[in-house]
N, C-alpha and C. Protein backbone atom coordinates (compact mmCIF):
# COMPACT_ATOMS: atom_id res chain seq x y z
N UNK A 1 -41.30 -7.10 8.42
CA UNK A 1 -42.49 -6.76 7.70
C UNK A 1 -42.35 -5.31 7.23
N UNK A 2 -42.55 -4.95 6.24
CA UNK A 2 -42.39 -3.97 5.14
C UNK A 2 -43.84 -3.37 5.38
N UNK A 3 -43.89 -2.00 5.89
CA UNK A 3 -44.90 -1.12 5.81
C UNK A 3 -45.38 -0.31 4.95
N UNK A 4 -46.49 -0.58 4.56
CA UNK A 4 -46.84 0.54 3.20
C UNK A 4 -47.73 1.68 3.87
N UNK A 5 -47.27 2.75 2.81
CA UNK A 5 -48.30 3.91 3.48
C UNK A 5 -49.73 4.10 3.09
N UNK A 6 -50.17 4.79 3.67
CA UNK A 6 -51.53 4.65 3.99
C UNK A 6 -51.97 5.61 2.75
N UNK A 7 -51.08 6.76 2.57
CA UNK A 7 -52.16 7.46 0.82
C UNK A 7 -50.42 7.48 -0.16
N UNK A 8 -50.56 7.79 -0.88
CA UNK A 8 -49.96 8.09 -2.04
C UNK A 8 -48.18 9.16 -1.73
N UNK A 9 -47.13 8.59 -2.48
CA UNK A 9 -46.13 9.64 -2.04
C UNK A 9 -46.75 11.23 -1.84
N UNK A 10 -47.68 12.34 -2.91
CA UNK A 10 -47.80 13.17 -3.04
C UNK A 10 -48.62 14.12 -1.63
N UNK A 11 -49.23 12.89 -1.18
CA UNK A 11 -49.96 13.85 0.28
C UNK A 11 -49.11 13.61 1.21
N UNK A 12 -48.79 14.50 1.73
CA UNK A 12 -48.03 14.89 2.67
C UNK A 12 -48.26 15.58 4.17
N UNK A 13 -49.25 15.12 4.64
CA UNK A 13 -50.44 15.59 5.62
C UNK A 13 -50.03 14.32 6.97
N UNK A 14 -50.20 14.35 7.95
CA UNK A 14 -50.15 13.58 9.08
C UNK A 14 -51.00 12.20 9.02
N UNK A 15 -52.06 12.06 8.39
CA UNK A 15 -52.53 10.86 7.99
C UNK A 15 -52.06 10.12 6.49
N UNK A 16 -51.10 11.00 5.84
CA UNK A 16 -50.11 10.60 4.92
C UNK A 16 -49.06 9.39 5.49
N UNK A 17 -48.66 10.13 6.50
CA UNK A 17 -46.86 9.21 7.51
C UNK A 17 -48.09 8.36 8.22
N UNK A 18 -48.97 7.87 7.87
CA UNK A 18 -49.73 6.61 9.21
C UNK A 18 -49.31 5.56 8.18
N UNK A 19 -48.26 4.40 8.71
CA UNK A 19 -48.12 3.32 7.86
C UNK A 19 -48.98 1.99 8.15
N UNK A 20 -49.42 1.26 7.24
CA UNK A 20 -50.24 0.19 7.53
C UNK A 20 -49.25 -1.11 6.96
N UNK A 21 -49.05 -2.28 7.81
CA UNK A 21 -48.31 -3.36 7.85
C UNK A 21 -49.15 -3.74 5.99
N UNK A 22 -48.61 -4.46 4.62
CA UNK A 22 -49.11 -5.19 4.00
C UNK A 22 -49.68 -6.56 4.03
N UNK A 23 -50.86 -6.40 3.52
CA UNK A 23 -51.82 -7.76 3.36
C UNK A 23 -51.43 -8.41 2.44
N UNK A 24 -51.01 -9.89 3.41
CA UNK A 24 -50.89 -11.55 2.53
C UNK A 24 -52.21 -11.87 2.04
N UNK A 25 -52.63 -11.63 1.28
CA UNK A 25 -53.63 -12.36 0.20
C UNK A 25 -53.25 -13.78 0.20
N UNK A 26 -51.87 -14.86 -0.27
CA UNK A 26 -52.39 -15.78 -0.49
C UNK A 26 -51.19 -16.57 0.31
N UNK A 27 -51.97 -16.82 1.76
CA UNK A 27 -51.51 -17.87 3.12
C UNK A 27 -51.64 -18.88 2.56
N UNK A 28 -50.36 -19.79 3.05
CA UNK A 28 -50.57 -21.33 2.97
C UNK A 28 -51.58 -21.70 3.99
N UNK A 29 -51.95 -22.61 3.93
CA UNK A 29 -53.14 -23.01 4.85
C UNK A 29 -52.56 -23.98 5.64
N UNK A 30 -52.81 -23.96 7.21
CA UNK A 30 -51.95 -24.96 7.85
C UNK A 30 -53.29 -25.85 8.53
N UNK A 31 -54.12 -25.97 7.44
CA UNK A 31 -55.56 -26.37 8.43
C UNK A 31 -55.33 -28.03 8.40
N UNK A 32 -55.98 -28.93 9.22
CA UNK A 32 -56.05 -30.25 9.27
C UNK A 32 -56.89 -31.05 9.47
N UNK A 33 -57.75 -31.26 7.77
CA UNK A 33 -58.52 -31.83 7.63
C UNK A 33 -59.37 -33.00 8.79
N UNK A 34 -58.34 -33.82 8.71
CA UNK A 34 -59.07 -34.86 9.45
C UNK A 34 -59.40 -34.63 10.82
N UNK A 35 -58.48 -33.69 11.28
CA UNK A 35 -58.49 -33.22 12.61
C UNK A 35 -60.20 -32.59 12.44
N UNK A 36 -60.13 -31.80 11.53
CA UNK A 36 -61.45 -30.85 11.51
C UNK A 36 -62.66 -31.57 11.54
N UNK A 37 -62.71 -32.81 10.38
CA UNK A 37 -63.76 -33.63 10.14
C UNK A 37 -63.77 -34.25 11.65
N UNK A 38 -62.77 -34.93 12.36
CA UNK A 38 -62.71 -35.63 14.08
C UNK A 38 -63.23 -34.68 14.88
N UNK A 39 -63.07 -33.19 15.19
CA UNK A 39 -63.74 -32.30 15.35
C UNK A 39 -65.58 -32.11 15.52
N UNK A 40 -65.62 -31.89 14.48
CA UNK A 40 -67.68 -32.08 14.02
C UNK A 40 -67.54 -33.25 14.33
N UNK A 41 -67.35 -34.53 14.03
CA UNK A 41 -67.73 -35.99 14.49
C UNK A 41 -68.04 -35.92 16.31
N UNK A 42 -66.81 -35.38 16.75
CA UNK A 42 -66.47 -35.74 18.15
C UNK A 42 -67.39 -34.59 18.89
N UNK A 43 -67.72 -33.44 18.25
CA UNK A 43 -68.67 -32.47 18.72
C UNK A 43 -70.55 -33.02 18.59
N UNK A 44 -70.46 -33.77 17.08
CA UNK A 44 -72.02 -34.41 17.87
C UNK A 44 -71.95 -35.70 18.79
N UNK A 45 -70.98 -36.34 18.44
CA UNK A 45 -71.28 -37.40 19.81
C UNK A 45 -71.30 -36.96 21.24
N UNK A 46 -70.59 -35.87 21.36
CA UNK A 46 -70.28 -34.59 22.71
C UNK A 46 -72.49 -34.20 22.59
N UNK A 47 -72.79 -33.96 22.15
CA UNK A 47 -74.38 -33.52 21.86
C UNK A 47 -74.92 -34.71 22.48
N UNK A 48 -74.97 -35.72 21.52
CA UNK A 48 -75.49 -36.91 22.25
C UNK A 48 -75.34 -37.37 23.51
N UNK A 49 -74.38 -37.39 23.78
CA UNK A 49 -73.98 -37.38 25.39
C UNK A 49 -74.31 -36.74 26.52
N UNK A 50 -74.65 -35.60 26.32
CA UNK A 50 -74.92 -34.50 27.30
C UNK A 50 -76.36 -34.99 26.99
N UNK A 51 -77.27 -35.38 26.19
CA UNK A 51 -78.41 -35.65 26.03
C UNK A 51 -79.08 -37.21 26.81
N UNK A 52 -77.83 -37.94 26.57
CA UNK A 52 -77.72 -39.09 27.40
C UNK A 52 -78.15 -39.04 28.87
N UNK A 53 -77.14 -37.85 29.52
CA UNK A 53 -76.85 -37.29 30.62
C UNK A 53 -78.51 -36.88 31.34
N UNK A 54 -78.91 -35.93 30.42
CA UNK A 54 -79.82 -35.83 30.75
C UNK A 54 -80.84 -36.92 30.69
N UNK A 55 -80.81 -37.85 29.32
CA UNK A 55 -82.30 -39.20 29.95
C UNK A 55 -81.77 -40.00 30.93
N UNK A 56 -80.44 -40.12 31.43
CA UNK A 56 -80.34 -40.46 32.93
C UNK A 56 -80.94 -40.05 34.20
N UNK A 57 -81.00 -38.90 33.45
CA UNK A 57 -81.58 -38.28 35.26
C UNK A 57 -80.28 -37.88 36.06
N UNK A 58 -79.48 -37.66 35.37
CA UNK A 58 -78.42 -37.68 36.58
C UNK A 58 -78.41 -36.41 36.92
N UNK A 59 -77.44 -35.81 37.93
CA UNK A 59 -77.69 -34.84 38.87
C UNK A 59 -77.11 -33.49 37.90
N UNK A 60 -78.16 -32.49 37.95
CA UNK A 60 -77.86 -30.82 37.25
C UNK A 60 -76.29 -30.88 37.03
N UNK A 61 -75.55 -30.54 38.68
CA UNK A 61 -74.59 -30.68 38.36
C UNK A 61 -73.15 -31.46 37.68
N UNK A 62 -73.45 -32.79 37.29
CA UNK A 62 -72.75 -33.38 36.73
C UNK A 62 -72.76 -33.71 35.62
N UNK A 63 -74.42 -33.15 34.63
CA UNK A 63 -74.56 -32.99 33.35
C UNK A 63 -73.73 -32.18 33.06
N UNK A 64 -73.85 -30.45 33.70
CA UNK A 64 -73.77 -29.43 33.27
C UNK A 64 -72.08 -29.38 33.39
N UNK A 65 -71.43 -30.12 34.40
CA UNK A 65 -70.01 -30.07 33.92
C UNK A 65 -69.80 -30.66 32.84
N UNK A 66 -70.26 -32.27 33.06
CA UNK A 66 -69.74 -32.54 31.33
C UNK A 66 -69.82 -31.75 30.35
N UNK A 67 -71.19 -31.14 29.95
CA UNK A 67 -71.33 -30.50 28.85
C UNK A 67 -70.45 -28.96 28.85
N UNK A 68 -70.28 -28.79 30.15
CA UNK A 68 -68.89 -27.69 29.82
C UNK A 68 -67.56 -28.39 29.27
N UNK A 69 -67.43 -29.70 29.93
CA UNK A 69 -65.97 -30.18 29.79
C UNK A 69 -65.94 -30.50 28.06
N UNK A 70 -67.16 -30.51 27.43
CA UNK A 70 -67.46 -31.48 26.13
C UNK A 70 -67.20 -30.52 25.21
N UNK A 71 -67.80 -28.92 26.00
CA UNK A 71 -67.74 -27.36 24.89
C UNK A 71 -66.44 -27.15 25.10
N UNK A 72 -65.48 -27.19 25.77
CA UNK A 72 -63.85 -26.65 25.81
C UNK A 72 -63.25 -28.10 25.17
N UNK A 73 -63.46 -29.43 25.17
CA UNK A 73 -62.72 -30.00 24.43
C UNK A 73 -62.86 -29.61 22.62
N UNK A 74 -64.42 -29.02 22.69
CA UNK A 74 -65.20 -29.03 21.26
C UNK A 74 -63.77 -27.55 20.43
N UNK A 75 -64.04 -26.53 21.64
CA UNK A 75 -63.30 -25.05 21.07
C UNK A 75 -61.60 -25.50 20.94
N UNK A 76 -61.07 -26.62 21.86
CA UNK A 76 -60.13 -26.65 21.71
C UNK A 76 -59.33 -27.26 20.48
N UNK A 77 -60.35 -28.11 20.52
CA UNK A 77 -59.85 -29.17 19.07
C UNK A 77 -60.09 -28.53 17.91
N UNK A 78 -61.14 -27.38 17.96
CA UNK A 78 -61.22 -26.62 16.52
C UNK A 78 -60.02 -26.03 16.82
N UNK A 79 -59.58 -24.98 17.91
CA UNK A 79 -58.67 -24.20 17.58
C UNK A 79 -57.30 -25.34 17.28
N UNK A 80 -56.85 -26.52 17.31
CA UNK A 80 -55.87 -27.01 17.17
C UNK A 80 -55.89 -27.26 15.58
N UNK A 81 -57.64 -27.62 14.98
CA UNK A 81 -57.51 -28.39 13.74
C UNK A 81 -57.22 -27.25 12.55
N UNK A 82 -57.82 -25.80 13.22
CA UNK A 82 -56.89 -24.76 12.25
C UNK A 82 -56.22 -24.35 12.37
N UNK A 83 -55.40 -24.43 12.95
CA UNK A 83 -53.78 -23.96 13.41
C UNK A 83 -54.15 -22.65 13.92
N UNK A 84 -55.27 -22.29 15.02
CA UNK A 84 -55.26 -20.84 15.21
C UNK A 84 -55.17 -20.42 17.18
N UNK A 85 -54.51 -20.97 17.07
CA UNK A 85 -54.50 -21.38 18.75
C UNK A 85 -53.44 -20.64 19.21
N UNK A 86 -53.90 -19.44 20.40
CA UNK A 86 -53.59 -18.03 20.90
C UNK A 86 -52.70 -18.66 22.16
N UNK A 87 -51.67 -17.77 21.53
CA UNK A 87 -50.23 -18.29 22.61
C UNK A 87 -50.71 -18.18 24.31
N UNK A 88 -51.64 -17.57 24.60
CA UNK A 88 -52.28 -17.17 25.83
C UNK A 88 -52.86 -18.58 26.37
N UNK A 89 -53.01 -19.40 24.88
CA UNK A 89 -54.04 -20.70 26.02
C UNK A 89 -52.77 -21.39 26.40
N UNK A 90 -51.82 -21.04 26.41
CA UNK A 90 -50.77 -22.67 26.77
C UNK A 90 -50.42 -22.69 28.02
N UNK A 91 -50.70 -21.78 29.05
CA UNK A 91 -50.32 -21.74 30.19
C UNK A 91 -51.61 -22.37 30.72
N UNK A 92 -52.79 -21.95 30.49
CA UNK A 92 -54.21 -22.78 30.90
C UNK A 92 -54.56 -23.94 30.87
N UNK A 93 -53.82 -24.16 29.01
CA UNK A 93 -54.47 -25.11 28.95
C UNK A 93 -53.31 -26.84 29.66
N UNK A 94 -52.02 -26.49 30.70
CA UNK A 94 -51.49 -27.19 31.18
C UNK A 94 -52.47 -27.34 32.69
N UNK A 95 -53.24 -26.79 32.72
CA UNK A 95 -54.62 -27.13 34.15
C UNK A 95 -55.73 -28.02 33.15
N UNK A 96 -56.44 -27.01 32.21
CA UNK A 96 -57.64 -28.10 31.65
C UNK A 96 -57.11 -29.74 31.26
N UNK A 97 -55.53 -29.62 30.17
CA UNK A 97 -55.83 -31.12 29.97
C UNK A 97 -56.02 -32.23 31.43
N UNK A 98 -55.40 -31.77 32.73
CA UNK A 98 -55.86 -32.86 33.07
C UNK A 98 -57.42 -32.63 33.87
N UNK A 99 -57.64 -31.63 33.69
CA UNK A 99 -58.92 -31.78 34.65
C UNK A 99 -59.59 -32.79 33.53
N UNK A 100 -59.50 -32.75 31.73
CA UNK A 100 -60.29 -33.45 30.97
C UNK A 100 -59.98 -34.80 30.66
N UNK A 101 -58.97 -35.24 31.59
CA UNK A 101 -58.23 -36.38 31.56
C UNK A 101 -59.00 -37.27 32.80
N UNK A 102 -59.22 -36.28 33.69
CA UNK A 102 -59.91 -36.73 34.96
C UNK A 102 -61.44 -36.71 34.69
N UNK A 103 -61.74 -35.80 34.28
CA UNK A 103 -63.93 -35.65 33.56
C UNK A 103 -63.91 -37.26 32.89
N UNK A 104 -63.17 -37.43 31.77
CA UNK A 104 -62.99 -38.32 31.20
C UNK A 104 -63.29 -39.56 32.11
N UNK A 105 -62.14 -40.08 32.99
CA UNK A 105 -62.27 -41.13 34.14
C UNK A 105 -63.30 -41.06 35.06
N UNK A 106 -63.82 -39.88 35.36
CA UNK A 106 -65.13 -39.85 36.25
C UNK A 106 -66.10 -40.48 35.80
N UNK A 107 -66.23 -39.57 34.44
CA UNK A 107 -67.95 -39.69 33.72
C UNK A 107 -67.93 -41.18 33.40
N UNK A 108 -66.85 -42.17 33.05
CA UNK A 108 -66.46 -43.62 32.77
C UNK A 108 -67.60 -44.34 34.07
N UNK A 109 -66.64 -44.09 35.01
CA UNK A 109 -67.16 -44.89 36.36
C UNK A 109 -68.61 -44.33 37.04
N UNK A 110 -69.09 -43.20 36.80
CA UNK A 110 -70.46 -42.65 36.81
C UNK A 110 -71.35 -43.39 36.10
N UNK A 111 -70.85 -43.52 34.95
CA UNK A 111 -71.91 -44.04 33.95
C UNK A 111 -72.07 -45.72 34.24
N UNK A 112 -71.08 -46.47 34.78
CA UNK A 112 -70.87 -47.39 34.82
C UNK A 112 -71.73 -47.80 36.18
N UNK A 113 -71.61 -46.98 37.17
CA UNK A 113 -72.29 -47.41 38.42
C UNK A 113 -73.70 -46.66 38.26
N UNK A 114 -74.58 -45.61 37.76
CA UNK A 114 -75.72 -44.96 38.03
C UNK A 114 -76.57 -44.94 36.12
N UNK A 115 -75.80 -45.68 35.36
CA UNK A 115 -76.47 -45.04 34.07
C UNK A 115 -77.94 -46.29 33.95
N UNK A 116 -78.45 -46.05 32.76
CA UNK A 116 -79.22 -46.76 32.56
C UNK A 116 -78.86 -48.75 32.20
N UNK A 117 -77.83 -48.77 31.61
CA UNK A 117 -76.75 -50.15 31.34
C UNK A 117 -75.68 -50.10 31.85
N UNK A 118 -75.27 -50.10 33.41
CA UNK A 118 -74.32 -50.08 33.96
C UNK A 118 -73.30 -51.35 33.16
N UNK A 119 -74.17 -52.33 33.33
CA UNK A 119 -73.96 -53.90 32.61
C UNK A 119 -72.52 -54.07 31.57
N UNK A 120 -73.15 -52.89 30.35
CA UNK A 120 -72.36 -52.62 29.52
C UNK A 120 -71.27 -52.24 29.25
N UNK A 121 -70.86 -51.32 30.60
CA UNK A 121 -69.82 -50.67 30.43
C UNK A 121 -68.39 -51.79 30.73
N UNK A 122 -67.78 -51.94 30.18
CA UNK A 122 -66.92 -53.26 30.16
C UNK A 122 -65.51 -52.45 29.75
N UNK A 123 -64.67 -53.53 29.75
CA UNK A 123 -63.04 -52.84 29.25
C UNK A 123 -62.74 -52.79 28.19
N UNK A 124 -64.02 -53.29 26.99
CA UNK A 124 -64.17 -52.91 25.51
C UNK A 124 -64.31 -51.61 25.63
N UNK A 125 -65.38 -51.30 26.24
CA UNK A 125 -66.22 -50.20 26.55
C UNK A 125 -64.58 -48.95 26.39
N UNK A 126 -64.36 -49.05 27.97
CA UNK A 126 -63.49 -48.36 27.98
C UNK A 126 -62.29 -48.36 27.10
N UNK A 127 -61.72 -49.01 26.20
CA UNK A 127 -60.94 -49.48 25.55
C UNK A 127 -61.45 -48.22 24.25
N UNK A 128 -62.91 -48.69 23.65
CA UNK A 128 -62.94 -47.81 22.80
C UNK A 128 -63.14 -46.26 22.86
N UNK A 129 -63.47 -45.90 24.17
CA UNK A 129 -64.53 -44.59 24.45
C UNK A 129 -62.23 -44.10 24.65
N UNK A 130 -61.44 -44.85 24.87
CA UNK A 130 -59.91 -43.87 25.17
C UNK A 130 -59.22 -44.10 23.42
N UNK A 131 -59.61 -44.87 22.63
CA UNK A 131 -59.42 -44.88 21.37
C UNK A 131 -60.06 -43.17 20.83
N UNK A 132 -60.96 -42.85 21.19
CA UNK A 132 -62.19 -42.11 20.45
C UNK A 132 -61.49 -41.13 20.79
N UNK A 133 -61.07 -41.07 22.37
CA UNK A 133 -60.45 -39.69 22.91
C UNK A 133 -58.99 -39.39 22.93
N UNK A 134 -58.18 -40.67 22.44
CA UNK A 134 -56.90 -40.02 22.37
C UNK A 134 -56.43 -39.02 21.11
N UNK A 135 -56.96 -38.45 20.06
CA UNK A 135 -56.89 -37.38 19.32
C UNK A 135 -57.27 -36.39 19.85
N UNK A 136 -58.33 -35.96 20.99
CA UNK A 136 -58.48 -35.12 21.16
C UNK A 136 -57.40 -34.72 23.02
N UNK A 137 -56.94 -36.08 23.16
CA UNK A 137 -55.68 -35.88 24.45
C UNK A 137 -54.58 -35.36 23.83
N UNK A 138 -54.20 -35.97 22.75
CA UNK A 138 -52.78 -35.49 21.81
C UNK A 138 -53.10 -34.00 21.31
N UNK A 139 -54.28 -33.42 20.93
CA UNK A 139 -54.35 -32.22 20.28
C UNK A 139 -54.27 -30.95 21.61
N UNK A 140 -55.16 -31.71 23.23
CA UNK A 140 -54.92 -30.79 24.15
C UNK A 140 -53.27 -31.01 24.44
N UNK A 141 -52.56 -31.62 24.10
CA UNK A 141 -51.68 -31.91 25.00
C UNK A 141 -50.47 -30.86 23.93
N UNK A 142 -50.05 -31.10 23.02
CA UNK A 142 -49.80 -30.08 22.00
C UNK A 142 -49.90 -28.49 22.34
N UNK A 143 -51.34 -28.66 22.90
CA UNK A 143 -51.86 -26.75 22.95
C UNK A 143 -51.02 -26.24 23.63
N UNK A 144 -51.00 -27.55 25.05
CA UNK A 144 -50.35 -27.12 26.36
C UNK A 144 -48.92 -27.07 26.50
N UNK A 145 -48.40 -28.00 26.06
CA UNK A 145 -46.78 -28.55 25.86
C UNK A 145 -45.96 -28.79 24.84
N UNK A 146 -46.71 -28.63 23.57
CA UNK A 146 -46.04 -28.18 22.31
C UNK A 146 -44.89 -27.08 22.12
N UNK A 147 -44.22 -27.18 21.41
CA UNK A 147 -42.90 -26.20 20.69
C UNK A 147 -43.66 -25.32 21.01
N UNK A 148 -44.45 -25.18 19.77
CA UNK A 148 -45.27 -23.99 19.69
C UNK A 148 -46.95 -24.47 19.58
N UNK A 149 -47.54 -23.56 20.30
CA UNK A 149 -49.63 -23.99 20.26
C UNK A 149 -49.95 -24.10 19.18
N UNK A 150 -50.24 -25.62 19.40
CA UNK A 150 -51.13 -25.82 18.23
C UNK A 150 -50.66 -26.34 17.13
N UNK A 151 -49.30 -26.92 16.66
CA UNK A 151 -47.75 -27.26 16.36
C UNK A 151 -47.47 -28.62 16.84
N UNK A 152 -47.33 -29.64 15.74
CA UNK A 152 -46.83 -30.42 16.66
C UNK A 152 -45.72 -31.18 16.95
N UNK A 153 -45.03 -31.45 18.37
CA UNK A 153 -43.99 -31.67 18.63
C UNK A 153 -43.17 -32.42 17.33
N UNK A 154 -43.86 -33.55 17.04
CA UNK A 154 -42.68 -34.07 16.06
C UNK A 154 -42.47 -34.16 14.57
């Protein structure tokens, strides 16, 4: 990277020699649409859910994890769907994917034994609710174990 200076050849003053790296004006964009649109989709059904949670009645604490587990899948999948994902999360995020692999299988069998339609919950059920979530398993899983965060392997 080619440094430009900060005033003009002619000043010659100590805030003259301060060089500033040049600005790319026009980045390719490595953003991913559908990812982004799956994103907002998968962030209000994440809303609804935690809302669910609550007309269950179910216990403070097991709303309030989901709806944490629902806000870090929400930040993670944005940071994957714009390619802006900080080399710092990849060591972390090899702990969160499975704790959200495991939230995932809990909140399944929770809902299934204490919700309002235990009835319902069937192996359609589950069939579709791991359809819904494997974009957002492949995008944590990438963050964590990808070439590079946020990049994907193939």
């Amino acid at each position: 990277m080619r440094a430009v200076p900060l005033r003009g050849p002619r000043h010659r003053s100590a805030a003259a020699r301060v060089m500033l790296p040049p600005i790319h004006l026009a980045m390719k964009s490595q953003i991913k649409p559908w990812m982004l649109a799956y994103t907002f989709g998968f962030g209000l059904l994440s809303v609804l859910s935690c809302g669910d949670d609550l007309a269950n009645h179910y216990p403070f604490i097991i709303t309030a994890w989901g709806c944490v587990c629902h806000l870090v899948i929400f930040v993670g999948n944005l940071l994957y769907s714009l390619q802006r994902v900080p080399a710092s999360f990849r060591g972390p995020w090899k702990i969160v994917l499975p704790i959200l692999a495991a939230q995932f299988v809990f909140s399944g069998i929770y809902d299934s034994q204490h919700g309002r339609h235990p009835e319902d919950v069937t192996g359609v059920v589950w069939i579709i609710g791991l359809l819904l979530f494997l974009p957002t398993f492949r995008a944590h899983y990438l963050i964590g174990y990808g070439k590079r965060p946020g990049v994907d392997v193939g």
